[in-house]
Protein backbone atom coordinates (compact mmCIF):
# COMPACT_ATOMS: atom_id res chain seq x y z
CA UNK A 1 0.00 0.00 0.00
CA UNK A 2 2.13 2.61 0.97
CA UNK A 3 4.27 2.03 -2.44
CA UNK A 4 1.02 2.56 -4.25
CA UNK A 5 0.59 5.64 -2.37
CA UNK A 6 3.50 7.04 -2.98
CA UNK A 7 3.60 6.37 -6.91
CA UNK A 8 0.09 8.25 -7.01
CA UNK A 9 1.58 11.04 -5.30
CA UNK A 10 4.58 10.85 -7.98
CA UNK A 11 2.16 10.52 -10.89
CA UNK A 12 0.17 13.18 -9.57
CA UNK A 13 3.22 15.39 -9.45
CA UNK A 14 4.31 14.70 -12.89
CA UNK A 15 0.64 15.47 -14.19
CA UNK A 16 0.87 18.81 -12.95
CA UNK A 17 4.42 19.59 -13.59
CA UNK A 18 3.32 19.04 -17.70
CA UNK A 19 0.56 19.68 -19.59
CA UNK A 20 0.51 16.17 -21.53
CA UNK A 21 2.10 13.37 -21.31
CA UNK A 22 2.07 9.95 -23.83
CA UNK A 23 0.81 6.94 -21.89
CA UNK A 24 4.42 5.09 -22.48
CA UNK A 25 6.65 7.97 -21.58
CA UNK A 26 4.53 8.05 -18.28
CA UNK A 27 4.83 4.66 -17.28
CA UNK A 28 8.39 4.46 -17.78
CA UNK A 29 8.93 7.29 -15.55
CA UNK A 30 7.00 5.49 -12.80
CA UNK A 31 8.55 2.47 -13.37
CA UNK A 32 5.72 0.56 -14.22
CA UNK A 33 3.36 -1.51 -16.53
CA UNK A 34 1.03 0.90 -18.48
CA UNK A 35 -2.03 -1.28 -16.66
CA UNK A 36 -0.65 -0.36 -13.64
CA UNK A 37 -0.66 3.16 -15.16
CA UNK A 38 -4.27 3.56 -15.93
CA UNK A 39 -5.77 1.80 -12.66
CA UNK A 40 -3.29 4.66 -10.72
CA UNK A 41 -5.08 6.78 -13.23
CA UNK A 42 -8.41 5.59 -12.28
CA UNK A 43 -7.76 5.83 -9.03
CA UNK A 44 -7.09 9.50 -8.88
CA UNK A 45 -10.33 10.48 -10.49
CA UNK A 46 -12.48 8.73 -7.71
CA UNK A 47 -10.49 10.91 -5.53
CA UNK A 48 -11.80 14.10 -7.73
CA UNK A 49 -8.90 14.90 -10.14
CA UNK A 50 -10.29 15.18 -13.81
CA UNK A 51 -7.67 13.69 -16.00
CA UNK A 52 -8.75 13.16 -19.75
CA UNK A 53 -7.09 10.32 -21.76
CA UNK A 54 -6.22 9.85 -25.56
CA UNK A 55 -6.62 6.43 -26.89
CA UNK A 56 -4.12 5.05 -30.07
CA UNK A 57 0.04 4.54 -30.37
CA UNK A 58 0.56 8.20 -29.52
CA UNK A 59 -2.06 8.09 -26.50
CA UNK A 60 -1.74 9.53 -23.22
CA UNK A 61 -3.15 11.62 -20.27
CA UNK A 62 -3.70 14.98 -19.59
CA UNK A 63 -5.32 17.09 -16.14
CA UNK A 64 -7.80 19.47 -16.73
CA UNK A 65 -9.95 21.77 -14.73
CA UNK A 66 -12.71 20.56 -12.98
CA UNK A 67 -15.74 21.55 -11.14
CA UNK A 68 -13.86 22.11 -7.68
CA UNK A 69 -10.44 22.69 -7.12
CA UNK A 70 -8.39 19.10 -6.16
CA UNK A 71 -5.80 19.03 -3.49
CA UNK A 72 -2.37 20.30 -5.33
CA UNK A 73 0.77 18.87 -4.56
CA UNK A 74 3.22 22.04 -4.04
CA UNK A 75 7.18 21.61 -3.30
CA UNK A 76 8.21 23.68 -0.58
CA UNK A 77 9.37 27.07 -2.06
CA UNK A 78 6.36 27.38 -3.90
CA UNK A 79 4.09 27.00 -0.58
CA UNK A 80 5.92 29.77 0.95
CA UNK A 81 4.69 31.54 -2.06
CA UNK A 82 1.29 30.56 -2.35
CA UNK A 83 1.12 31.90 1.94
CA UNK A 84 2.27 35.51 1.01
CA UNK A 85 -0.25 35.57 -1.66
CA UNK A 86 0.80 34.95 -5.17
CA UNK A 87 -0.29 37.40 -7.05
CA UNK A 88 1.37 40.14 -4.73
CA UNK A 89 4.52 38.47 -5.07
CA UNK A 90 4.47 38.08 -8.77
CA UNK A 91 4.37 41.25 -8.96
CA UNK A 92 7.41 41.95 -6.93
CA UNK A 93 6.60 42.91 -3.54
CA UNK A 94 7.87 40.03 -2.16
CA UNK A 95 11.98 39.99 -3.17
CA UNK A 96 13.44 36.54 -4.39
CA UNK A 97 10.21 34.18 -4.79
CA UNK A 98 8.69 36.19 -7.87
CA UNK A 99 9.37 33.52 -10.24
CA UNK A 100 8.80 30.52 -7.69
CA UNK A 101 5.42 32.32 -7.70
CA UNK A 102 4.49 32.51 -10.85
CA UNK A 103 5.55 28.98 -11.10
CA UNK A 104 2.89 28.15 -8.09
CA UNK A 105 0.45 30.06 -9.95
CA UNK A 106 0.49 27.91 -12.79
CA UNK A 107 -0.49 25.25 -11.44
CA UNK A 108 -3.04 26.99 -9.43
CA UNK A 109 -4.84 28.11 -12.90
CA UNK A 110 -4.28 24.71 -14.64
CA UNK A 111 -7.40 22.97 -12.41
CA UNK A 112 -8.92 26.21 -11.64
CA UNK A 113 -12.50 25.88 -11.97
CA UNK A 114 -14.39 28.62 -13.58
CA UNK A 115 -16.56 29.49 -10.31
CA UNK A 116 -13.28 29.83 -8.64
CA UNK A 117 -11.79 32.13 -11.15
CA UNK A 118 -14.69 34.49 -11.53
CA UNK A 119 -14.10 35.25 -7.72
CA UNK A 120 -10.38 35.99 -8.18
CA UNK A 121 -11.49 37.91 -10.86
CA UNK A 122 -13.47 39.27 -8.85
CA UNK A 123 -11.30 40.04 -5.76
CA UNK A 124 -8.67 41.47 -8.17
CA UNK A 125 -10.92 44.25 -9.61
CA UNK A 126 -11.98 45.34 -6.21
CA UNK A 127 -8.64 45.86 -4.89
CA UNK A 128 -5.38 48.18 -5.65
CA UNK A 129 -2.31 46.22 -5.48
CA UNK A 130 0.38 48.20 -4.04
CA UNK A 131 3.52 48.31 -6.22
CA UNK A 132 6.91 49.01 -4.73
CA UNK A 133 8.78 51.59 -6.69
CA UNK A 134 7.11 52.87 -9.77
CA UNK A 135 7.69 49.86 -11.78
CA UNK A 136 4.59 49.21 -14.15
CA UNK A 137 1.96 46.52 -12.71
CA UNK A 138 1.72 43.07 -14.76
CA UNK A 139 -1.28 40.30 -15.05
CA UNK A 140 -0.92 38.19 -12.68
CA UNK A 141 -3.16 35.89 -15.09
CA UNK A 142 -1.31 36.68 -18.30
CA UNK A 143 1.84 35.63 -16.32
CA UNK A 144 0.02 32.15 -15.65
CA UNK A 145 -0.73 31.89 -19.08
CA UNK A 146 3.11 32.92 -20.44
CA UNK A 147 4.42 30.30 -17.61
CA UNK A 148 2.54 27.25 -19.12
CA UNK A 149 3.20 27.78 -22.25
CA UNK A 150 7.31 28.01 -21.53
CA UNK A 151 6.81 25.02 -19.33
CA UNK A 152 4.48 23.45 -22.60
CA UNK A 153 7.03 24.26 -25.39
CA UNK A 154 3.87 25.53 -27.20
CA UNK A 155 3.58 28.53 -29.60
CA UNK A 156 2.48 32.09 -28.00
CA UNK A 157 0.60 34.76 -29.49
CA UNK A 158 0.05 38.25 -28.37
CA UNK A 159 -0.52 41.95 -29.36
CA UNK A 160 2.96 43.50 -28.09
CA UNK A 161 3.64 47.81 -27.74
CA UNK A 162 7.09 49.08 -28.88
CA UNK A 163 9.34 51.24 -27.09
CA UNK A 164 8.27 54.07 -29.82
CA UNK A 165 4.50 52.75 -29.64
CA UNK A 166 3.99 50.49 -32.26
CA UNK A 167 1.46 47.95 -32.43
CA UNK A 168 1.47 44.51 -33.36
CA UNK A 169 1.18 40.94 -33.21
CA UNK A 170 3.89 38.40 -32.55
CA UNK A 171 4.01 34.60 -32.67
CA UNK A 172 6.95 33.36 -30.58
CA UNK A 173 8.27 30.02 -29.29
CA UNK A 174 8.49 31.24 -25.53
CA UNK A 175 11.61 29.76 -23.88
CA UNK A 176 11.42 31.39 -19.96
CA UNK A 177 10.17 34.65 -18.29
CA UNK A 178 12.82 36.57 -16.08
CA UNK A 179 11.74 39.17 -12.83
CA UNK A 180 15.06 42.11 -13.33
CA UNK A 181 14.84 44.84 -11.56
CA UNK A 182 10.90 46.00 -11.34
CA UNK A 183 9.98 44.39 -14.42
CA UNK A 184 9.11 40.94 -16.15
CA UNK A 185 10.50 39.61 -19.33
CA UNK A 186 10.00 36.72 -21.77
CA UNK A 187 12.52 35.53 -23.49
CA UNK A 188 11.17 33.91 -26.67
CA UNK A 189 12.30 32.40 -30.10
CA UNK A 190 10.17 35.27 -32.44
CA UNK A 191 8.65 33.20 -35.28
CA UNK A 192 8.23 36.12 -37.69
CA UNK A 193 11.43 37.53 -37.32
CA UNK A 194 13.28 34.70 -36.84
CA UNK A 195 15.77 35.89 -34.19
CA UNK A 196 15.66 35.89 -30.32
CA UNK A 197 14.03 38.57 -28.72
CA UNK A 198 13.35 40.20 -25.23
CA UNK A 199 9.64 41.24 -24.78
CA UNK A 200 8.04 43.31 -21.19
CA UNK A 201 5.59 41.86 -20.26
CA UNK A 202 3.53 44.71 -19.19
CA UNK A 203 3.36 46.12 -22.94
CA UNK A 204 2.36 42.49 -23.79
CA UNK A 205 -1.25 42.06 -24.08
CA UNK A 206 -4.25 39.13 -25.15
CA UNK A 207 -1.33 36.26 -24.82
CA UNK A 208 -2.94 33.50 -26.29
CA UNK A 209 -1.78 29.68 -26.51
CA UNK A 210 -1.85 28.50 -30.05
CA UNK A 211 -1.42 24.98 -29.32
CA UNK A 212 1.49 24.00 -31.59
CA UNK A 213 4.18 22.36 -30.10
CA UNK A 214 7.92 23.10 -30.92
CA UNK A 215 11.33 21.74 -30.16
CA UNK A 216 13.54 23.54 -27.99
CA UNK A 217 16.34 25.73 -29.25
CA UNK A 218 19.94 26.64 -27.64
CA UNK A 219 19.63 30.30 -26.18
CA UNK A 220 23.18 32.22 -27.34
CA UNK A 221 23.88 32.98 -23.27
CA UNK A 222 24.64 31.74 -20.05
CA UNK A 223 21.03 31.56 -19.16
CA UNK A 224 17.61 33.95 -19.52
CA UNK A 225 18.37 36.69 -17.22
CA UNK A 226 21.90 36.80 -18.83
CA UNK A 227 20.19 37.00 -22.04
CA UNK A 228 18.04 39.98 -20.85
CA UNK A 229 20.59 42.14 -19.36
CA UNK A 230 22.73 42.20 -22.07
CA UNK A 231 19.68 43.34 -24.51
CA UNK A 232 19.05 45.67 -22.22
CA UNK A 233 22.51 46.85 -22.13
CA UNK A 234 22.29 47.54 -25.86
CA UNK A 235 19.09 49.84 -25.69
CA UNK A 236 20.28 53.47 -25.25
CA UNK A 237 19.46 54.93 -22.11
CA UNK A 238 19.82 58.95 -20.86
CA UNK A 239 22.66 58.26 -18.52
CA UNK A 240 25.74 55.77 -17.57
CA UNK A 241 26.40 56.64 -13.89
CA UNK A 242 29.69 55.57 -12.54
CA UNK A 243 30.37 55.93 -8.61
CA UNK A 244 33.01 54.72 -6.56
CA UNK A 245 31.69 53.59 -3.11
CA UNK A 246 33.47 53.20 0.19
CA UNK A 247 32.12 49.53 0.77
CA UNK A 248 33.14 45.62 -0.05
CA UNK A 249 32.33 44.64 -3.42
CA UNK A 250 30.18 41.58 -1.92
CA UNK A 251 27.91 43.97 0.18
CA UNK A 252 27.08 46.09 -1.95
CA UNK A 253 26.68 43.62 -5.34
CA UNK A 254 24.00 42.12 -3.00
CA UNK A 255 22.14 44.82 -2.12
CA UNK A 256 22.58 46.45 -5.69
CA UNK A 257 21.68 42.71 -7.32
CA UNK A 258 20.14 43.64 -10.29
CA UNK A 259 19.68 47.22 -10.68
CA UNK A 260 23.41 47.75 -11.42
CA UNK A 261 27.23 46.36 -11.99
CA UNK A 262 29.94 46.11 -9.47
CA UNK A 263 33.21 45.75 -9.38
CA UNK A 264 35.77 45.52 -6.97
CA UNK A 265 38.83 48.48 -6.94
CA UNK A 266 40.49 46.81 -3.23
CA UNK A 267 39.33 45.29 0.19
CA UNK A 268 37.74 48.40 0.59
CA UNK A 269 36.23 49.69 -1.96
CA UNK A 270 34.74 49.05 -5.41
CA UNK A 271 33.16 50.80 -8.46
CA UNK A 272 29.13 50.64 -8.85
CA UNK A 273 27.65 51.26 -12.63
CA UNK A 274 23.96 51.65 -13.61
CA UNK A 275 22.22 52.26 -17.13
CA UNK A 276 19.32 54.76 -16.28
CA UNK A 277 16.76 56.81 -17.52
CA UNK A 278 15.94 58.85 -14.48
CA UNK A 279 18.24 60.09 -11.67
CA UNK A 280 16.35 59.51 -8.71
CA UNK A 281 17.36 55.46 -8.90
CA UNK A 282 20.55 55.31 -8.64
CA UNK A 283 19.71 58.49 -6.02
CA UNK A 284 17.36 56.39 -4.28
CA UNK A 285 19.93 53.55 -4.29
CA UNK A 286 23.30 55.49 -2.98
CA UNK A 287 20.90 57.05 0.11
CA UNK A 288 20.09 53.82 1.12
CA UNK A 289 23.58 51.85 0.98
CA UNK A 290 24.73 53.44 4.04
CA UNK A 291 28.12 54.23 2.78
CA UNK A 292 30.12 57.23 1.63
CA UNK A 293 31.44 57.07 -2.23
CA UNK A 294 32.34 59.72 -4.83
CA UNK A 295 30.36 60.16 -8.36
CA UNK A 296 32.73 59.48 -11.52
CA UNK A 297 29.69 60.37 -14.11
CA UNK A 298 27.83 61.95 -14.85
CA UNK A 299 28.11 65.54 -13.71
CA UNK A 300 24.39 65.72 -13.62
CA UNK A 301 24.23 63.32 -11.01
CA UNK A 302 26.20 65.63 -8.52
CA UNK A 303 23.68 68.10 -9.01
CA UNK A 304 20.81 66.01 -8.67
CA UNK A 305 21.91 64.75 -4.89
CA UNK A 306 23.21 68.21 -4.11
CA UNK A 307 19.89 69.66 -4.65
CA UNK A 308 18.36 66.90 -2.76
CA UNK A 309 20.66 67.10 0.17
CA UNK A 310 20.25 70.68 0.30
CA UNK A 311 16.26 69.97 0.22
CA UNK A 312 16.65 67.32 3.04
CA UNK A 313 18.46 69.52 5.59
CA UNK A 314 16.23 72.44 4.79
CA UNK A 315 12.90 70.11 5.44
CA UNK A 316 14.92 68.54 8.69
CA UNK A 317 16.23 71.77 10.50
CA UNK A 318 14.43 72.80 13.79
């Protein structure tokens, strides 16, 4: 009995963890006969978990939604997740377990019922999430959606908005969304241009499986958020600041993580670099290090936290 229980727990994991899989390729994985196979399967839909089945050589199983929501089988990270609310930490405001959420909320939308999801539909549109920073707000839902079909290899389509405000649609093989900085990417194989590409996912709207499978392709980086930060690097930005801080290079590079470079000068001190649009982050990011340093570029930057510091002790004096 209890190996019986613990190969429907396994089989019940690896029916969540993909979308489909063929009867033999199943089996094997479990180690068993495929009769064995489908009286496990059986016996997991008297317990409530709707799994459909394709008959034929190229035959397997597959869990859908149902009309309540089955116990889900959730590894530990991902629980953690799922208690600080998932959509609230998709979205950023809980550091480090964005993408373990998203991952958690995959699942969660894969057996979601529709009663269940008109109420979180519901709950959504009657509340105001609060977003750290002024980093744009993202779908929590559309994130679901962008997740599967990474996890799926399957073909993504979706109306996508420029940086100079063009319109239009794209058909990508999506390979793995990255959380940098206050923003989510996908990095995808784009169909129609034939190239990889980097796409933010909050000027990324309708994403739409298409249901067409596709083999996976060799990304030309280390890994996804590589990938990201070095198209990033190439878009133009208004200013390259440059500022030597008075702090170990393994403090600061993680509190900095991903909003900047650095690099160590000696034991005591080391060179920070950030790409930036607007001032006030790598402002907001010196007042809060704690440390004293000295601005190499640019000269605009000086002024900027002169002209706050002057404002702070002005605002501070008795």
């Amino acid at each position: 009995m209890a190996n019986t229980s613990s190969r429907m727990l396994r089989l019940l994991s690896l029916l969540q963890t993909h979308r489909y899989w063929p009867g033999g390729e199943l089996a094997e994985r479990l180690e068993v006969s495929e009769r064995t196979l489908r009286r496990d399967i059986d016996r997991l839909r008297e317990l409530g978990y709707p799994i459909d089945a394709s008959r034929g050589v190229a035959g397997g199983y597959q869990l859908q939604a149902g009309a309540a929501l089955p116990p889900l089988l959730l590894d530990d990270d991902e629980a953690v997740a799922i208690a600080v609310g998932l959509t609230t930490a998709a979205g950023g405001a809980v550091s480090g377990i964005e993408e373990t959420s998203v991952r958690a909320l995959a699942k969660v939308v894969q057996v979601m019922p529709p009663k269940l999801r008109r109420r979180v539909d519901a709950l959504q549109s009657a509340t105001t999430p609060a977003v750290w920073g002024s980093g744009p707000t993202v779908d929590a839902e559309a994130l679901a959606v962008i997740a599967l079909t990474c996890r799926d290899r399957e073909r993504l389509r979706f109306r996508y908005t420029t940086r100079s405000g063009d319109e239009a649609s794209r058909l990508v093989e999506p390979h793995q969304l990255v959380s940098l900085g206050r923003r989510w990417y996908l990095v995808a194989w784009d169909v129609g241009r034939d190239d990889w590409r980097t796409f933010r996912i909050d000027r990324l709207m309708d994403p739409f499986p298409t249901g067409v499978r596709f083999a996976p392709r060799d990304l030309p980086a280390e890994d996804a958020a590589a990938f990201v930060r070095d198209s990033l690097a190439s878009i133009p930005t208004r200013y390259q600041v440059e500022v030597v801080v008075h702090a170990k290079d393994a403090e600061l590079a993680d509190f900095v993580r991903q909003w900047g470079t650095v690099e160590a000068i000696d034991d005591a001190s080391c060179r920070l670099s950030m790409s930036v649009d607007d001032l006030w982050w790598p402002a907001l990011v010196l007042g809060a290090l704690g440390a004293e340093f000295d601005v190499v570029s640019p000269p605009e930057l000086t002024g900027y936290l002169h002209a706050m510091g002057v404002l702070f002790v002005r605002s501070t004096a008795g």
